[in-house]
C-alpha atoms as a PDB file:
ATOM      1  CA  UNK A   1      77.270 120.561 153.102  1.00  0.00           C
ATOM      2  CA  UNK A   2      75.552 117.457 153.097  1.00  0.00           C
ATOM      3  CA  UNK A   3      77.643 116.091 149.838  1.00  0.00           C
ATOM      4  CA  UNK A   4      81.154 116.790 151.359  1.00  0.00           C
ATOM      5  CA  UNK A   5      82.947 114.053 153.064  1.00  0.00           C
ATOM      6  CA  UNK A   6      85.698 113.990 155.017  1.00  0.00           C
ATOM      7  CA  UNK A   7      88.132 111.130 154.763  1.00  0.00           C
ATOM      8  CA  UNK A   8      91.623 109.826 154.944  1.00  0.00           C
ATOM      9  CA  UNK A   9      93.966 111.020 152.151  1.00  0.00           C
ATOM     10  CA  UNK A  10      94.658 108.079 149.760  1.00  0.00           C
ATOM     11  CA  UNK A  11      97.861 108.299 147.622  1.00  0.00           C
ATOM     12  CA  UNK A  12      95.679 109.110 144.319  1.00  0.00           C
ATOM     13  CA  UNK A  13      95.076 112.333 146.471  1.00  0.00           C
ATOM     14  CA  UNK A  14      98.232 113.626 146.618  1.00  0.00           C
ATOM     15  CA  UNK A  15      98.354 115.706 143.083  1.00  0.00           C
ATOM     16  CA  UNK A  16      95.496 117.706 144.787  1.00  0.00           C
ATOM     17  CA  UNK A  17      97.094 118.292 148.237  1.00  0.00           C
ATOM     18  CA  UNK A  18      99.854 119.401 146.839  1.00  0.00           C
ATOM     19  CA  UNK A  19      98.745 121.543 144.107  1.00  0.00           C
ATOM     20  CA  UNK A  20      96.354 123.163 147.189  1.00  0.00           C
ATOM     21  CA  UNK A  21      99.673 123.247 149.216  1.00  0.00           C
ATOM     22  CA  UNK A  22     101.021 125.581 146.700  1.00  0.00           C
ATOM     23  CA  UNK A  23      98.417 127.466 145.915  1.00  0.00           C
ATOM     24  CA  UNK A  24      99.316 130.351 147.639  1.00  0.00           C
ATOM     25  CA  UNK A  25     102.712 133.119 148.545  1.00  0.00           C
ATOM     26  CA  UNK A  26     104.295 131.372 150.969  1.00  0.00           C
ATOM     27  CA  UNK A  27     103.688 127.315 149.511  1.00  0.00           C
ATOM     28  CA  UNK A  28     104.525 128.939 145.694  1.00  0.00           C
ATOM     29  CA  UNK A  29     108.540 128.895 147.253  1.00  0.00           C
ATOM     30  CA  UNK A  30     108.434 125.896 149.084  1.00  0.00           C
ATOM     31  CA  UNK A  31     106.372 123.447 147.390  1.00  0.00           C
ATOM     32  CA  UNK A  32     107.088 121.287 143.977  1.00  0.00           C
ATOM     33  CA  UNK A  33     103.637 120.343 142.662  1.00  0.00           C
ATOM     34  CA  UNK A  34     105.599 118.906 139.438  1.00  0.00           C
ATOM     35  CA  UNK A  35     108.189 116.212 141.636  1.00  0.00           C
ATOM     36  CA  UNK A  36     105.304 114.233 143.573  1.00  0.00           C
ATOM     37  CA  UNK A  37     108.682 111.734 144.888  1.00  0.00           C
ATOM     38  CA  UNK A  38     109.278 113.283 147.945  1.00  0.00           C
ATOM     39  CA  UNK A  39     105.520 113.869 148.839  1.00  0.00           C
ATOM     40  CA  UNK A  40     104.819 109.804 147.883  1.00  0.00           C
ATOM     41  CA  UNK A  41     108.139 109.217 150.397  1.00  0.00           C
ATOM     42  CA  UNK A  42     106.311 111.190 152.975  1.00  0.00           C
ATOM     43  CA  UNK A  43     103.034 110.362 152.812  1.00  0.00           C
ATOM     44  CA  UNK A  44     104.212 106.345 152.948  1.00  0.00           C
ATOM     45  CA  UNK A  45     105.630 107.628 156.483  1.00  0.00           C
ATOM     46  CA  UNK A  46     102.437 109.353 157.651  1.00  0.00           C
ATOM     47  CA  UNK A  47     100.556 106.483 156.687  1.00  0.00           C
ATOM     48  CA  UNK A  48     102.420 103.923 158.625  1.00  0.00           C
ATOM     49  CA  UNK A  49     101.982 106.433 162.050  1.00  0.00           C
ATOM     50  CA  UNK A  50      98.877 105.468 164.325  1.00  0.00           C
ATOM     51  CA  UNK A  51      99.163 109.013 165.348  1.00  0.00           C
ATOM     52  CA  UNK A  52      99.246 110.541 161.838  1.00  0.00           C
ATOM     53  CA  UNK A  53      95.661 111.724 160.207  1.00  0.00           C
ATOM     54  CA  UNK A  54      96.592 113.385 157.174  1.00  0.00           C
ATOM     55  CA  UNK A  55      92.784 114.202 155.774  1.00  0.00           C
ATOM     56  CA  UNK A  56      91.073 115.515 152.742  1.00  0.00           C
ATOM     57  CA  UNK A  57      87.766 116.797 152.126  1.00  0.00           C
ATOM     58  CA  UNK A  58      86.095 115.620 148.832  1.00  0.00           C
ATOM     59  CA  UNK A  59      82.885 117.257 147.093  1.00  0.00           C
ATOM     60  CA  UNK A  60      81.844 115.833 143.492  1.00  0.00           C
ATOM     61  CA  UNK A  61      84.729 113.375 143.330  1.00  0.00           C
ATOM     62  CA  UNK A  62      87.165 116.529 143.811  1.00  0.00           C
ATOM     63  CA  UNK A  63      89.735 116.894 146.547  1.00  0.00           C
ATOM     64  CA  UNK A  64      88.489 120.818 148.210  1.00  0.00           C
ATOM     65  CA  UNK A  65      90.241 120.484 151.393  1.00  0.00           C
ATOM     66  CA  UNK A  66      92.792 119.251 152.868  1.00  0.00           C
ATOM     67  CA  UNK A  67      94.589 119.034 157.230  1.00  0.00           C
ATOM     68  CA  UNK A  68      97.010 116.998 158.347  1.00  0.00           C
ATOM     69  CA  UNK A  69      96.189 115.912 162.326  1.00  0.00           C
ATOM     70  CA  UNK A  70      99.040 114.656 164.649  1.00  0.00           C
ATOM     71  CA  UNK A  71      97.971 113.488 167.683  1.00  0.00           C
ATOM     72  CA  UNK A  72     101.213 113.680 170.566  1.00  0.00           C
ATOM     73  CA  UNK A  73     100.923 111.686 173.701  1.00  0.00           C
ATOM     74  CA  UNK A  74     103.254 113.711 176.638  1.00  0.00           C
ATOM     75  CA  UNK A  75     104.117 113.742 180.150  1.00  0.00           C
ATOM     76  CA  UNK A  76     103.469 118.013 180.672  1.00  0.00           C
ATOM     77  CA  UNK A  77      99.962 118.848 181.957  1.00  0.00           C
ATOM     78  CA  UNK A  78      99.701 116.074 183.750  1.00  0.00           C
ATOM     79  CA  UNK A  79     100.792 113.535 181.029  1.00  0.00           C
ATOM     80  CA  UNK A  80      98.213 115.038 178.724  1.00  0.00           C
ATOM     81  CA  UNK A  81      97.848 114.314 174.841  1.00  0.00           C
ATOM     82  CA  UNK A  82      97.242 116.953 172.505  1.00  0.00           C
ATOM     83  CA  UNK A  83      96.831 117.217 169.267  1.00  0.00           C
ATOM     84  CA  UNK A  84      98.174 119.528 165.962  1.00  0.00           C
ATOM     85  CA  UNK A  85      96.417 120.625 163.417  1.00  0.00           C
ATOM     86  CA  UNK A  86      99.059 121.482 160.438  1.00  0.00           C
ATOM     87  CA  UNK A  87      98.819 121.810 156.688  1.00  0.00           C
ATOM     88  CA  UNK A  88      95.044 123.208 156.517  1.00  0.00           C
ATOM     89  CA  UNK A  89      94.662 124.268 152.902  1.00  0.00           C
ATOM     90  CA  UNK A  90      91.197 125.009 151.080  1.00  0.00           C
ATOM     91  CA  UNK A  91      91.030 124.979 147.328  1.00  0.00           C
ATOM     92  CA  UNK A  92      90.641 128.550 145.927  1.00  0.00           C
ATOM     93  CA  UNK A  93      86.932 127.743 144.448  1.00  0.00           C
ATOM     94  CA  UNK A  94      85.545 126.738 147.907  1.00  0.00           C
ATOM     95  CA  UNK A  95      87.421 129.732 150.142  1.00  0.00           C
ATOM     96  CA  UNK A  96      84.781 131.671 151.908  1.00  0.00           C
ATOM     97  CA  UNK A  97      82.492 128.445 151.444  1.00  0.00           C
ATOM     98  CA  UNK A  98      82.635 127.436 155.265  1.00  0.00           C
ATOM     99  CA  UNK A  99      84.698 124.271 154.531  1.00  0.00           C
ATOM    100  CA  UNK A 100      87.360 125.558 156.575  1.00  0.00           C
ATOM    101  CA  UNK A 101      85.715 125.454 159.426  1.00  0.00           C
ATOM    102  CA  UNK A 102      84.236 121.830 159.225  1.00  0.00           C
ATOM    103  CA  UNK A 103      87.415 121.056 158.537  1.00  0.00           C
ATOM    104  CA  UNK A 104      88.976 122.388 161.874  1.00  0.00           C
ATOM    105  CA  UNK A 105      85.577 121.278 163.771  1.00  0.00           C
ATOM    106  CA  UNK A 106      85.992 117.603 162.572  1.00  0.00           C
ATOM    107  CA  UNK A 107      90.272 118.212 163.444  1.00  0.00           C
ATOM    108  CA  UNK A 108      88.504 119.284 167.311  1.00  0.00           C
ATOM    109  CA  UNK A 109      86.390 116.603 167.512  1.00  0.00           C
ATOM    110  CA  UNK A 110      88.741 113.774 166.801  1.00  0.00           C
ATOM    111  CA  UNK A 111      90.670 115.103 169.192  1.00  0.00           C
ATOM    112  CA  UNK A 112      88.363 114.698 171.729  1.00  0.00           C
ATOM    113  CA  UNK A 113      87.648 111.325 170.620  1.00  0.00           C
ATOM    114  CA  UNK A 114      91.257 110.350 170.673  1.00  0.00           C
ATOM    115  CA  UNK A 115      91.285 111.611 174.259  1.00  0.00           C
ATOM    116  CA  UNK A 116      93.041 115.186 173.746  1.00  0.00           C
ATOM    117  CA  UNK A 117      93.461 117.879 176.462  1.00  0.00           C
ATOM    118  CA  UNK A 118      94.345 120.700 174.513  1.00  0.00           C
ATOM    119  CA  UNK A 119      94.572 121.211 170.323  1.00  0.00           C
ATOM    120  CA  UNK A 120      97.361 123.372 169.027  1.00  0.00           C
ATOM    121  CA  UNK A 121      98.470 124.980 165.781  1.00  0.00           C
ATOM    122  CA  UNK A 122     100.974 127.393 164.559  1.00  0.00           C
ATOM    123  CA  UNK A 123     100.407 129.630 161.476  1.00  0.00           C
ATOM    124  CA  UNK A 124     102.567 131.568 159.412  1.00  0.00           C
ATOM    125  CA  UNK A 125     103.189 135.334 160.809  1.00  0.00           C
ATOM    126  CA  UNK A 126     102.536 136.484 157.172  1.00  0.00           C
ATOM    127  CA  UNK A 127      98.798 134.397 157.169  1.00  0.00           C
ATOM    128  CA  UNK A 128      96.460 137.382 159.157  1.00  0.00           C
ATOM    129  CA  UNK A 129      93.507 136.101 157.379  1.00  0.00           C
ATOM    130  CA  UNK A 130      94.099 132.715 158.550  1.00  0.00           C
ATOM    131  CA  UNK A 131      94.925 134.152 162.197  1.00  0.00           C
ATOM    132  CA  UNK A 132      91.377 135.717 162.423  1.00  0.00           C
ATOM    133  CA  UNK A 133      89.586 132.800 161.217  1.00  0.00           C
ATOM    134  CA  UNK A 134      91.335 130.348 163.779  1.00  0.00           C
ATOM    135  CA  UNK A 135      90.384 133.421 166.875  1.00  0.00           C
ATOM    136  CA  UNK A 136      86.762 133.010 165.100  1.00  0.00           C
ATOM    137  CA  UNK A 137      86.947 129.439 165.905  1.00  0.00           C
ATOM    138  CA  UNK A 138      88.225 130.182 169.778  1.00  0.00           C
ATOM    139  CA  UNK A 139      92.053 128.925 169.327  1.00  0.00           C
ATOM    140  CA  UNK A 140      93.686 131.783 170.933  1.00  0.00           C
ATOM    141  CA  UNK A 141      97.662 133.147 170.231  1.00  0.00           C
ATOM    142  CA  UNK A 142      99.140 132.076 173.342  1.00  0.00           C
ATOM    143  CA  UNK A 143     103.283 130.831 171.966  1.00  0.00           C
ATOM    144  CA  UNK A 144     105.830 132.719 170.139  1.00  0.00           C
ATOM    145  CA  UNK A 145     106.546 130.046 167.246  1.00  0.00           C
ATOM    146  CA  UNK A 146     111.013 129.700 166.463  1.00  0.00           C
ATOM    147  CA  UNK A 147     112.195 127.034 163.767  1.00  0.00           C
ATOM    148  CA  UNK A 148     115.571 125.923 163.097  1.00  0.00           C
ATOM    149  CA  UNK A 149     116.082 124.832 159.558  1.00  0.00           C
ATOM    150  CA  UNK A 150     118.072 121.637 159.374  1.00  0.00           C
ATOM    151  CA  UNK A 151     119.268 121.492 155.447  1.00  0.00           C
END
């Protein structure tokens, strides 16, 4: 995949991650691909985080891929940092294309670089595709996930 590159998201990239972030069940009710305000509001917050890598992958000029990596200094295990990958979307015409997994390779080995001890991620219960290509990749389901909504 010599012509794909992987890069930090720009704001003229953020028709495509969203349109990829509702491109499926679950992002279809949560996501608003035709109000880009709130995802301009957010993105402005990511970008001004040191600790905020919110990445696409681009082929041909075209957003394909898309991760958002948040790396979390902490005093547990020994005051290690980790790091979570979140928001991993692929666009429908390059699923099955092994994009993914670059995609979560180059999320590992920033981590490393950034000095990381451990690399987490939580997925949907619904998303069993996605669970067996993240136990593919070696991440193993070790957590019971809760969430409180707040609005």
């Amino acid at each position: 995949m010599s012509d794909l590159e992987i890069r930090p998201a720009s704001t003229e990239d953020i028709p495509a991650i969203v349109a990829m972030l509702a491109d499926d069940a679950l992002g279809a009710q949560r996501e608003s691909p035709d109000d880009l305000t709130p995802y301009r509001a957010a993105f402005d917050r990511l970008a001004g985080d040191p600790h905020q890598h919110l990445m696409v992958a681009v082929r041909a000029q075209k957003v394909v891929g898309t991760l958002q990596l948040t790396v979390i200094p902490g005093l547990s295990r020994r005051g290690a940092t980790r790091s979570i990958i979140e928001g991993v979307r692929i666009h429908g015409d390059e699923r099955g294309s092994g994009l993914g997994t670059l995609l979560i390779e180059w999320a590992v080995a920033e981590s490393r670089r950034q000095g990381c001890q451990l690399v987490q991620l939580t997925s949907d219960a619904t998303r069993t595709d996605a669970h067996r290509f993240y136990e593919r990749l070696g991440f193993e389901p070790s957590h019971v996930g809760f969430k409180l909504p707040l609005h």
